[in-house]
Protein backbone atom coordinates (compact mmCIF):
# COMPACT_ATOMS: atom_id res chain seq x y z
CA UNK A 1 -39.88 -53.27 15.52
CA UNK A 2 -40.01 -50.48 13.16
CA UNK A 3 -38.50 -51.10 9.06
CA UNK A 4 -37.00 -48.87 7.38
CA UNK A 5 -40.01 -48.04 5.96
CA UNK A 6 -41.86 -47.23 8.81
CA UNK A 7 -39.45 -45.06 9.38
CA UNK A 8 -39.35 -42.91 6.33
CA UNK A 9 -43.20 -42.75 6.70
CA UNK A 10 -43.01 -41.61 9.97
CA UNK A 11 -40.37 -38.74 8.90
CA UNK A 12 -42.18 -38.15 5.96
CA UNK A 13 -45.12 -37.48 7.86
CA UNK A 14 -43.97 -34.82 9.96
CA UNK A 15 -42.32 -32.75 6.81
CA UNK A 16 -43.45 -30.66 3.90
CA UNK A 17 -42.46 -32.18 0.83
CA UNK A 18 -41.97 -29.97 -2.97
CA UNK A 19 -41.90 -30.62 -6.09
CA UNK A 20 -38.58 -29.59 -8.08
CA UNK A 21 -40.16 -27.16 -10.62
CA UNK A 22 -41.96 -25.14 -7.45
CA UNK A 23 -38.11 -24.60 -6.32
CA UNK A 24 -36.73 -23.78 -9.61
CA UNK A 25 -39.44 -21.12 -9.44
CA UNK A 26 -38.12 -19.78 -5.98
CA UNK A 27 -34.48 -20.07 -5.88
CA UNK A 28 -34.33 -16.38 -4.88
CA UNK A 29 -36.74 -17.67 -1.54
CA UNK A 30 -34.71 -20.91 -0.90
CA UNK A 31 -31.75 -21.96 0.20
CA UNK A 32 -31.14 -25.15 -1.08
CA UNK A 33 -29.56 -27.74 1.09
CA UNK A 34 -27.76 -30.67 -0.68
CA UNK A 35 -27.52 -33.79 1.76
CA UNK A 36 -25.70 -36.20 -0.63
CA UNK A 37 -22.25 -37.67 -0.08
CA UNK A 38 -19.07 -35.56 -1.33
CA UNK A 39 -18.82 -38.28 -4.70
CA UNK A 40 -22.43 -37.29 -5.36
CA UNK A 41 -21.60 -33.83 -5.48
CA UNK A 42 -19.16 -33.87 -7.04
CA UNK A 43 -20.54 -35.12 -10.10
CA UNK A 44 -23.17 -32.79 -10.41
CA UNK A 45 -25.54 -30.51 -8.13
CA UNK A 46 -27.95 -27.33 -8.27
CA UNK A 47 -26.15 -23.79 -8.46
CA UNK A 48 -25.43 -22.36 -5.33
CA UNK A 49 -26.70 -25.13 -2.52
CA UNK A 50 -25.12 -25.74 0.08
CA UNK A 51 -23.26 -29.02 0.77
CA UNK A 52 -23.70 -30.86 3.93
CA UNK A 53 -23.66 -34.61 4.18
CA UNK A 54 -26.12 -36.42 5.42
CA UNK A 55 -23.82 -37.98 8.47
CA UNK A 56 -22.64 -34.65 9.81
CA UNK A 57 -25.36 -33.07 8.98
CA UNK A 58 -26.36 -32.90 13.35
CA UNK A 59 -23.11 -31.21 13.78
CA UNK A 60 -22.15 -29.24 10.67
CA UNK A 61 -25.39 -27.52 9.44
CA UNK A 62 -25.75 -25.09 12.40
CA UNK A 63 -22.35 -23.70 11.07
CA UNK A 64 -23.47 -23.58 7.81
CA UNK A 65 -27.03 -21.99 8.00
CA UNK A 66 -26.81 -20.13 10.66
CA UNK A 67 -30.29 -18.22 9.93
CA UNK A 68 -33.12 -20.73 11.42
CA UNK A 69 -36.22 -18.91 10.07
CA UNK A 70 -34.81 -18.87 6.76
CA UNK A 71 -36.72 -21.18 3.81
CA UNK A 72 -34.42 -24.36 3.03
CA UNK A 73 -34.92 -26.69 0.43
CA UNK A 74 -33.43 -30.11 1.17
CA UNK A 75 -32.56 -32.40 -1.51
CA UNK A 76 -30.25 -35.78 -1.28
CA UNK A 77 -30.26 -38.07 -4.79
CA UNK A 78 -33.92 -39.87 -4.93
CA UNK A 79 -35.76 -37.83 -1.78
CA UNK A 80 -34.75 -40.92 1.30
CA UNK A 81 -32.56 -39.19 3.12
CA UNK A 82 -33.42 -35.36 2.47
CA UNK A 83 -36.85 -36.63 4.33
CA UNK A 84 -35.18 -37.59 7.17
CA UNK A 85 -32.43 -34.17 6.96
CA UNK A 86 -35.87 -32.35 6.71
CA UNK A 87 -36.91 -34.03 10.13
CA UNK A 88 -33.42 -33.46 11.92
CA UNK A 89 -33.83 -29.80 10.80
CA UNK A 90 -37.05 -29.11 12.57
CA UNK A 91 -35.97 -31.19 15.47
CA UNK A 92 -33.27 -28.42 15.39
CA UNK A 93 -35.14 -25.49 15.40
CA UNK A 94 -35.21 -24.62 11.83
CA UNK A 95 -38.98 -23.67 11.18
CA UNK A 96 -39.58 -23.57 7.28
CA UNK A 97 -38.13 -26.77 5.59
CA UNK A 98 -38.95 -29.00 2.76
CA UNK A 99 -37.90 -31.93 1.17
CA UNK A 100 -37.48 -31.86 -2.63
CA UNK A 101 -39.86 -34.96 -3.81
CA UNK A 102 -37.52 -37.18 -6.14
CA UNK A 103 -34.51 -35.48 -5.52
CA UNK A 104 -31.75 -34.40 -7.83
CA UNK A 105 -32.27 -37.15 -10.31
CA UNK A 106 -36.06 -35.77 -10.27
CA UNK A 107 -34.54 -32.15 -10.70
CA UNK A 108 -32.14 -33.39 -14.06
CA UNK A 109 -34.98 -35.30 -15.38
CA UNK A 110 -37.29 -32.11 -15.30
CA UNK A 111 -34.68 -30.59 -17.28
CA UNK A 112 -33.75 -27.95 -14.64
CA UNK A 113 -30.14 -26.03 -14.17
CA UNK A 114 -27.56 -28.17 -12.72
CA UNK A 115 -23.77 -28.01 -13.21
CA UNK A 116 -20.68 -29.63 -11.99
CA UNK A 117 -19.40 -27.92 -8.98
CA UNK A 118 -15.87 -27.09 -8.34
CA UNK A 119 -14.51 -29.42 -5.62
CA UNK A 120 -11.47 -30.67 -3.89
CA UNK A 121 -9.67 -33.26 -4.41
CA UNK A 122 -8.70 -35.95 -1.30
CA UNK A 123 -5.74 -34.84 -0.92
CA UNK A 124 -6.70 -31.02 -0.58
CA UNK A 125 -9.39 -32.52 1.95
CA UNK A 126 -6.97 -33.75 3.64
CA UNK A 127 -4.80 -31.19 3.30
CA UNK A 128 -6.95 -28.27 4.48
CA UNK A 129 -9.51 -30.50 7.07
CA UNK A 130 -8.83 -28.31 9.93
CA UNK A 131 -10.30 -24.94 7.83
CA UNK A 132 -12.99 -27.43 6.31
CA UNK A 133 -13.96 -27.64 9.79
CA UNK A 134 -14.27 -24.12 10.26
CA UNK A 135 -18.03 -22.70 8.95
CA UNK A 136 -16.23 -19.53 8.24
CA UNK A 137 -13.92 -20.93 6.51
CA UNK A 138 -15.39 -24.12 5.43
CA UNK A 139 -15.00 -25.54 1.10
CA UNK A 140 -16.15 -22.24 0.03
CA UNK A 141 -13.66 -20.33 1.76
CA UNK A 142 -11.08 -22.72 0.84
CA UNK A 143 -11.74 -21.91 -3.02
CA UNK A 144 -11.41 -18.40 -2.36
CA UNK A 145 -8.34 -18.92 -0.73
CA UNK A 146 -6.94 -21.29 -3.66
CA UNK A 147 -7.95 -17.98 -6.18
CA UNK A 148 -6.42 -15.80 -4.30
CA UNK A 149 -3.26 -13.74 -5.23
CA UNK A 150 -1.17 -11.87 -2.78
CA UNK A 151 2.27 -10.02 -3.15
CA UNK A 152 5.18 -9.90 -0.92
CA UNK A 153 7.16 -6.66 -0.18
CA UNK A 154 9.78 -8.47 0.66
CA UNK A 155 11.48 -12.30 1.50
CA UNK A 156 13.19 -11.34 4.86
CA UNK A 157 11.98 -10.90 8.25
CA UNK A 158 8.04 -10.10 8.11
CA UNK A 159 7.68 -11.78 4.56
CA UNK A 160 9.07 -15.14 5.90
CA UNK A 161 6.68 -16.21 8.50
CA UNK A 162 3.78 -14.16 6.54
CA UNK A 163 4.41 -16.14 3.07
CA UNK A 164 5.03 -19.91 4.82
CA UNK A 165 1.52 -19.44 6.89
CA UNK A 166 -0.51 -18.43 3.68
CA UNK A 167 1.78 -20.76 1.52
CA UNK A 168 0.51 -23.42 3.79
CA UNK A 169 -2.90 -22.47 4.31
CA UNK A 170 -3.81 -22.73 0.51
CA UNK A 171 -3.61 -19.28 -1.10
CA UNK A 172 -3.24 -20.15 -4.46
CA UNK A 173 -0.43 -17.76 -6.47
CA UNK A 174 2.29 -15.89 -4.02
CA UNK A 175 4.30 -12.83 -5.65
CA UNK A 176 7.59 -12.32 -3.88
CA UNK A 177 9.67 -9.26 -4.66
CA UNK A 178 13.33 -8.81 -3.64
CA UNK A 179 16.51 -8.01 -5.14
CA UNK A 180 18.84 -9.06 -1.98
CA UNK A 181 21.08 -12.26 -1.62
CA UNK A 182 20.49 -14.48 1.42
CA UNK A 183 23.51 -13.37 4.16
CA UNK A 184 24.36 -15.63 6.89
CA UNK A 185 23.55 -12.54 9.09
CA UNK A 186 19.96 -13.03 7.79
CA UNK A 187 19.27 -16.72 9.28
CA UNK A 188 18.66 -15.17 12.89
CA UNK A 189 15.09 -14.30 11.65
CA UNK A 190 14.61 -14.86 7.75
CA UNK A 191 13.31 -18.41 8.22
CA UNK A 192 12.38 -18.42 4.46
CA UNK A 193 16.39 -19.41 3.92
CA UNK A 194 18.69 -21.23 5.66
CA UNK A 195 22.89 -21.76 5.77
CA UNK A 196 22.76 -23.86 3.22
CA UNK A 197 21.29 -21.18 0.83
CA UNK A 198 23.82 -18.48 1.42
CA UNK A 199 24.83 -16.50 -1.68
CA UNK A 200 21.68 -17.21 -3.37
CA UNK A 201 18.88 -15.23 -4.75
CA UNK A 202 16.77 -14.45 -1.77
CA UNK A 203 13.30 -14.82 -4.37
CA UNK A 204 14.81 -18.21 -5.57
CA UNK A 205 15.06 -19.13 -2.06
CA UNK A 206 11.88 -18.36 -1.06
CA UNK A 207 10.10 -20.09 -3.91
CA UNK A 208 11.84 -23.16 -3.12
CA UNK A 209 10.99 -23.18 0.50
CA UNK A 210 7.55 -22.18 -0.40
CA UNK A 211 6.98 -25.09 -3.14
CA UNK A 212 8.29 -27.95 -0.40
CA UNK A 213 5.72 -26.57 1.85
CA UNK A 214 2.96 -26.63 -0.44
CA UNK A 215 3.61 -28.13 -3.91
CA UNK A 216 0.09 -26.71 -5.43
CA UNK A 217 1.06 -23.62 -4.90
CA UNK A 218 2.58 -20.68 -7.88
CA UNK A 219 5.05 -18.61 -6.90
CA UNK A 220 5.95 -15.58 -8.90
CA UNK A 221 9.43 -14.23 -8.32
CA UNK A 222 10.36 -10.64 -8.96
CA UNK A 223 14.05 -10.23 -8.39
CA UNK A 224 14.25 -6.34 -8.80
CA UNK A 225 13.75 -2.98 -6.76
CA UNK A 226 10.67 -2.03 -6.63
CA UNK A 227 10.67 1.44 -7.88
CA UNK A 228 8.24 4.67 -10.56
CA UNK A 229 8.62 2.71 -13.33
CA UNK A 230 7.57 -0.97 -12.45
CA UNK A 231 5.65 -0.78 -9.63
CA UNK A 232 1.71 -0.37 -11.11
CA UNK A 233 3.11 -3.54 -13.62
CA UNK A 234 3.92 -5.71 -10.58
CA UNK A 235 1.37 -5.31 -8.17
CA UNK A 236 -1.71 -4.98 -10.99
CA UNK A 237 -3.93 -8.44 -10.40
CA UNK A 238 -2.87 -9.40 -6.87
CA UNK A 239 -5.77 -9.00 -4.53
CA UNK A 240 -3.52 -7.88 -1.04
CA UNK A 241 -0.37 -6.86 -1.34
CA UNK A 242 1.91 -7.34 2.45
CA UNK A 243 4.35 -4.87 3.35
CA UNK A 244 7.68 -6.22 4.47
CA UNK A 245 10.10 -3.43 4.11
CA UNK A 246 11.27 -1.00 6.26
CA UNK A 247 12.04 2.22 4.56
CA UNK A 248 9.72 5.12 3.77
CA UNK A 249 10.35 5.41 0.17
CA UNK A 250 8.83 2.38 -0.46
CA UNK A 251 5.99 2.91 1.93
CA UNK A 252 5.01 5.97 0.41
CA UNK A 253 5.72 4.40 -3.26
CA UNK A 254 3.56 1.58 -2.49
CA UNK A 255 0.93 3.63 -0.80
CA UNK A 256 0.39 5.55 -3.69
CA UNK A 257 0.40 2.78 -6.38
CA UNK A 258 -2.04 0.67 -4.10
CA UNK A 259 -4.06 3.89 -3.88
CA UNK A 260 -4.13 4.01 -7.63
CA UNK A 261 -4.98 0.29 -7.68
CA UNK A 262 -7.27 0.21 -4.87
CA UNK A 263 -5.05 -3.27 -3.37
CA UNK A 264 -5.21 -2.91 0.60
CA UNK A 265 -1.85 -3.18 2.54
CA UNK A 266 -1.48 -5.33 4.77
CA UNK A 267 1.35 -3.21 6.49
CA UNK A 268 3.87 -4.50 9.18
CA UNK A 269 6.77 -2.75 11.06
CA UNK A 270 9.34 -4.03 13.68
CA UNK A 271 12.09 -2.08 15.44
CA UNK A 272 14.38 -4.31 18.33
CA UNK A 273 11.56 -5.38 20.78
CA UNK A 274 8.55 -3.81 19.30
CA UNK A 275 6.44 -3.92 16.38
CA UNK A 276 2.92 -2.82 14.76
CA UNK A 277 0.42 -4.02 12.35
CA UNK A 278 -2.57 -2.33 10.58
CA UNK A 279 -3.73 -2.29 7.15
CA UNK A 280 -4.41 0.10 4.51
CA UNK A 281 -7.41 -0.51 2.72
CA UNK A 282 -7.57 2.48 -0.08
CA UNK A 283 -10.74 4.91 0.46
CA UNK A 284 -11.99 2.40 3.06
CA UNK A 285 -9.68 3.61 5.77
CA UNK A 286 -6.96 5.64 6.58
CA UNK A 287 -3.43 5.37 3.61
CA UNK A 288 -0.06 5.74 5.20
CA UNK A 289 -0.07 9.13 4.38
CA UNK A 290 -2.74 9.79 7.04
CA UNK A 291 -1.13 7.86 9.34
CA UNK A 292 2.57 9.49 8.62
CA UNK A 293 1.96 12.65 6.52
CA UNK A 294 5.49 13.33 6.60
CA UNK A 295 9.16 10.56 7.47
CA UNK A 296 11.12 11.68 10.54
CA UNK A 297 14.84 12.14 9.66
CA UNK A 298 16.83 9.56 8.84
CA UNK A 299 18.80 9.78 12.17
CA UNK A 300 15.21 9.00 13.80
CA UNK A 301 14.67 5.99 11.45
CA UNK A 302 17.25 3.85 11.77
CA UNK A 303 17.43 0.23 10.13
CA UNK A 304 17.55 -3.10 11.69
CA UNK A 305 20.86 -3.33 11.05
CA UNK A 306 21.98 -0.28 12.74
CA UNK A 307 19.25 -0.82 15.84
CA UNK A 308 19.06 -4.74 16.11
CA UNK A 309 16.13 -6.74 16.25
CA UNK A 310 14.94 -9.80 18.63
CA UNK A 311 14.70 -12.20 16.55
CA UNK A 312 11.59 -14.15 16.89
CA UNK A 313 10.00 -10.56 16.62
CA UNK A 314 9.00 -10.42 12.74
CA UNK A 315 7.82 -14.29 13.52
CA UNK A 316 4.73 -12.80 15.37
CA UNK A 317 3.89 -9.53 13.30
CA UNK A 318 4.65 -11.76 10.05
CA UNK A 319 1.95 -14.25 11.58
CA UNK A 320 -0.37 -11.19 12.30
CA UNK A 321 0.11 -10.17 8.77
CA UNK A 322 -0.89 -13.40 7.57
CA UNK A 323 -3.70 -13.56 9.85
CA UNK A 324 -5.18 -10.29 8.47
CA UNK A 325 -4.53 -10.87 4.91
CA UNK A 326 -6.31 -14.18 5.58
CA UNK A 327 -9.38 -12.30 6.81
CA UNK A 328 -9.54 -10.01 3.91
CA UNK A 329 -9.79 -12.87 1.39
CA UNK A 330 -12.17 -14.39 3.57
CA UNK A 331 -14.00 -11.18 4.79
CA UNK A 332 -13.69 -12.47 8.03
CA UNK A 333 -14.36 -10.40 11.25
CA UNK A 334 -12.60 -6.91 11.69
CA UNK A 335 -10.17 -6.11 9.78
CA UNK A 336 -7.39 -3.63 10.99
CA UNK A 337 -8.83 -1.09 9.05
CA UNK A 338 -8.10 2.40 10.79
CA UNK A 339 -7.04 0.11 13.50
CA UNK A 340 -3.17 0.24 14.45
CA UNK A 341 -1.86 -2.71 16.50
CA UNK A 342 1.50 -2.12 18.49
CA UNK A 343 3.01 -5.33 20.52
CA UNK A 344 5.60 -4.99 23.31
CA UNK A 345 7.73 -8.29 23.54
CA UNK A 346 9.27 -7.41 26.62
CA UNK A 347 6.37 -6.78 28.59
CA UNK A 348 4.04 -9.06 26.66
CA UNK A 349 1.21 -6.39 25.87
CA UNK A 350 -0.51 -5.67 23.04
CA UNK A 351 -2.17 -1.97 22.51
CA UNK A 352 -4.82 -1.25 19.83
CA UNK A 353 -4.80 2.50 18.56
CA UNK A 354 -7.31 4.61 16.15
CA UNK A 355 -6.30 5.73 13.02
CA UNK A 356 -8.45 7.80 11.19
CA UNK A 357 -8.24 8.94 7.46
CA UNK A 358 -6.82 12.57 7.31
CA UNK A 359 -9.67 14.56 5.16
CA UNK A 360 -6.49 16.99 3.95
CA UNK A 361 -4.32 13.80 3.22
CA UNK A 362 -2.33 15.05 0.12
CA UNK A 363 -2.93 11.09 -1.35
CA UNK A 364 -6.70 10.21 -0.73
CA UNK A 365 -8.30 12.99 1.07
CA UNK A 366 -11.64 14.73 -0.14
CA UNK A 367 -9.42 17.11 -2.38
CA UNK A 368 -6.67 15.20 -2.99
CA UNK A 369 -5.67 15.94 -6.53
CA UNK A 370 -4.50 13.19 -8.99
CA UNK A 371 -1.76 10.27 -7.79
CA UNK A 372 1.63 10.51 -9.12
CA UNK A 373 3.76 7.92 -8.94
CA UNK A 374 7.61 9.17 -8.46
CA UNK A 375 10.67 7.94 -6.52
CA UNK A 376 10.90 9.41 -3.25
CA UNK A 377 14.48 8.10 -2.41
CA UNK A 378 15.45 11.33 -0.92
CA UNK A 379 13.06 10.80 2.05
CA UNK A 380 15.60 8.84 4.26
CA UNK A 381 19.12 7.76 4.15
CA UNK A 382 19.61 4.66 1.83
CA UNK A 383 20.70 2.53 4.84
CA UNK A 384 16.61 1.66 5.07
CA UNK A 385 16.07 -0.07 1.88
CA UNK A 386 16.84 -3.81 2.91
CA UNK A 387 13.75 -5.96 4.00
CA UNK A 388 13.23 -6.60 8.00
């Protein structure tokens, strides 16, 4: 019966095994591979490797390195068991792998760059296992998501379901702006708020549903109208900013000042049993000018309060919105970028539509001129300037 020994020899003879200072040498060649248990990481581990414990190593590292010509460096503490991850790895197809000889004890002895990687805690593990899961998504995308910053047009309709599904899957700050009161005519579809909250600030609201759900997370609260004169303050350091409102001197406001900015929209409509979803990503795709160069009149544009809407409706363009803005941090498949989504409730469809940037647009075309941000209340009646 074969020791443990026997065994290591045997692995050991079917591998290529490096010294530590011949990888130091070629980190721009490698991809280093770190095979050690999530404690071991933690406490220290070479710039940029991937992490991949040993025991799921079979079913994780295929998500994880998905290129199997590409040169990997494995490395576990002492050299054991990043011999035998070097085996598994040819026995899975991948065709130039070593083993680090000694390790990463070797690699701090020889005085080579290390640091302390930034992990999760248990909890967060726990928290966020199903996206750890994910090879998209996996720790790495998880951090991104923790430094992220989005902003909220908005605490009614679209923002509610949109901020409670990227409250709860880990983006890290949350900017809410709003200037309205929770109404008891607002529970049919606000599910930020609740009976219990009517009469109060709808931003204080939101922040304390948001902060049950997820008690890591910072909200920031802006209980004003958005208008000229604060806008480029508020919105300057979030990274996507989703659009919640339902007027057109807004849109147009924040169009501009996200132009100026470059922050992609992440822009959401809804009107009784319909609504649409696309984003504007500035100089990347088409701005809402392109899309709407000019607002119909206010008697074609009228709110949901004067037109109704179902209301589970802003619960599934709120959930696209968060969907999308999730991909953008992520950088995650495509994008609606010049890509206009319109869903039908009542017959259950969903239609996908072009939208290319206008080269005349007045805002980013080729000879646009400089962006002025003004007020452009006089677009459409004021009944339009409450969120969905």
């Amino acid at each position: 019966m074969a020791t443990p020994r026997d065994l290591l020899n045997a692995a050991k003879a079917e591998i290529t095994e490096i010294e530590p200072q011949e990888v130091a040498k070629r980190l721009d060649y490698y991809t280093l591979l770190d095979v050690r248990e999530p404690e071991e990481y933690e406490q220290g581990a070479v710039p940029g490797a991937v992490h991949v414990a040993r025991g799921q190593l079979e079913f994780s590292v295929e998500g994880q390195l998905t290129n199997k010509n590409a040169p990997i460096a494995v490395y576990c503490a002492g050299g054991v068991r990043s011999a035998f991850a070097a085996k598994t790895l040819q026995d899975l197809g991948y065709s130039d792998v070593v083993s680090v000889i000694g390790g990463f004890n070797r690699w701090k002895d020889d005085g080579l760059v290390w640091k302390t990687p930034r992990t999760m805690n248990s909890d967060q593990r726990n928290r966020y296992q199903r996206h750890l899961l994910l090879p998209e998504v996996g720790e790495k995308g998880q951090q991104k998501l923790f430094d992220a910053k989005v902003l909220m047009l908005g605490a009614g309709g679209l923002g509610s379901p949109a901020a409670l599904y990227l409250a709860a899957a880990g983006v890290g700050t949350i900017g809410i702006i709003d200037m309205d009161v929770v109404d008891a005519s607002n529970i049919q579809r606000q599910i930020l708020h609740n009976h219990d909250r009517v009469g109060m600030r709808k931003v204080d609201s939101a922040r304390m549903t948001l902060e049950a759900l997820n008690p890591d997370l910072v909200v920031k609260t802006y209980d004003t109208r958005l208008n000229a004169e604060n806008i480029l303050d508020i919105i300057d350091g979030y990274d996507v900013i989703v659009d919640g409102t339902d007027n057109f001197p807004t849109r147009y406001l924040v169009n501009d000042a996200a132009l100026l900015k470059k922050i992609p929209v992440v822009h959401g409509s809804i009107f009784r049993f319909e609504g649409q979803a696309t984003i504007f990503a500035p100089y990347v795709g088409p701005c809402y000018r392109c899309m709407i160069p000019e607002p119909p009149p206010a008697e074609l544009a009228p709110s949901c309060a004067e037109a109704g809407v179902l209301g589970v409706l802003p619960g599934i363009i709120g959930s696209i919105q968060a969907i999308e803005t999730i991909k953008l941090i992520l950088d995650l498949g495509e994008p609606l970028i010049g890509r206009l989504l319109s869903y039908d409730s009542l017959d259950q469809s969903f239609r996908t539509f072009k939208v290319r940037r206008d080269p005349q647009c007045p805002a980013c075309g080729e000879n646009a001129g400089p962006i002025i941000i003004a007020e452009y209340d006089d677009l459409c009646m004021p009944h339009a300037t409450v969120p969905a």
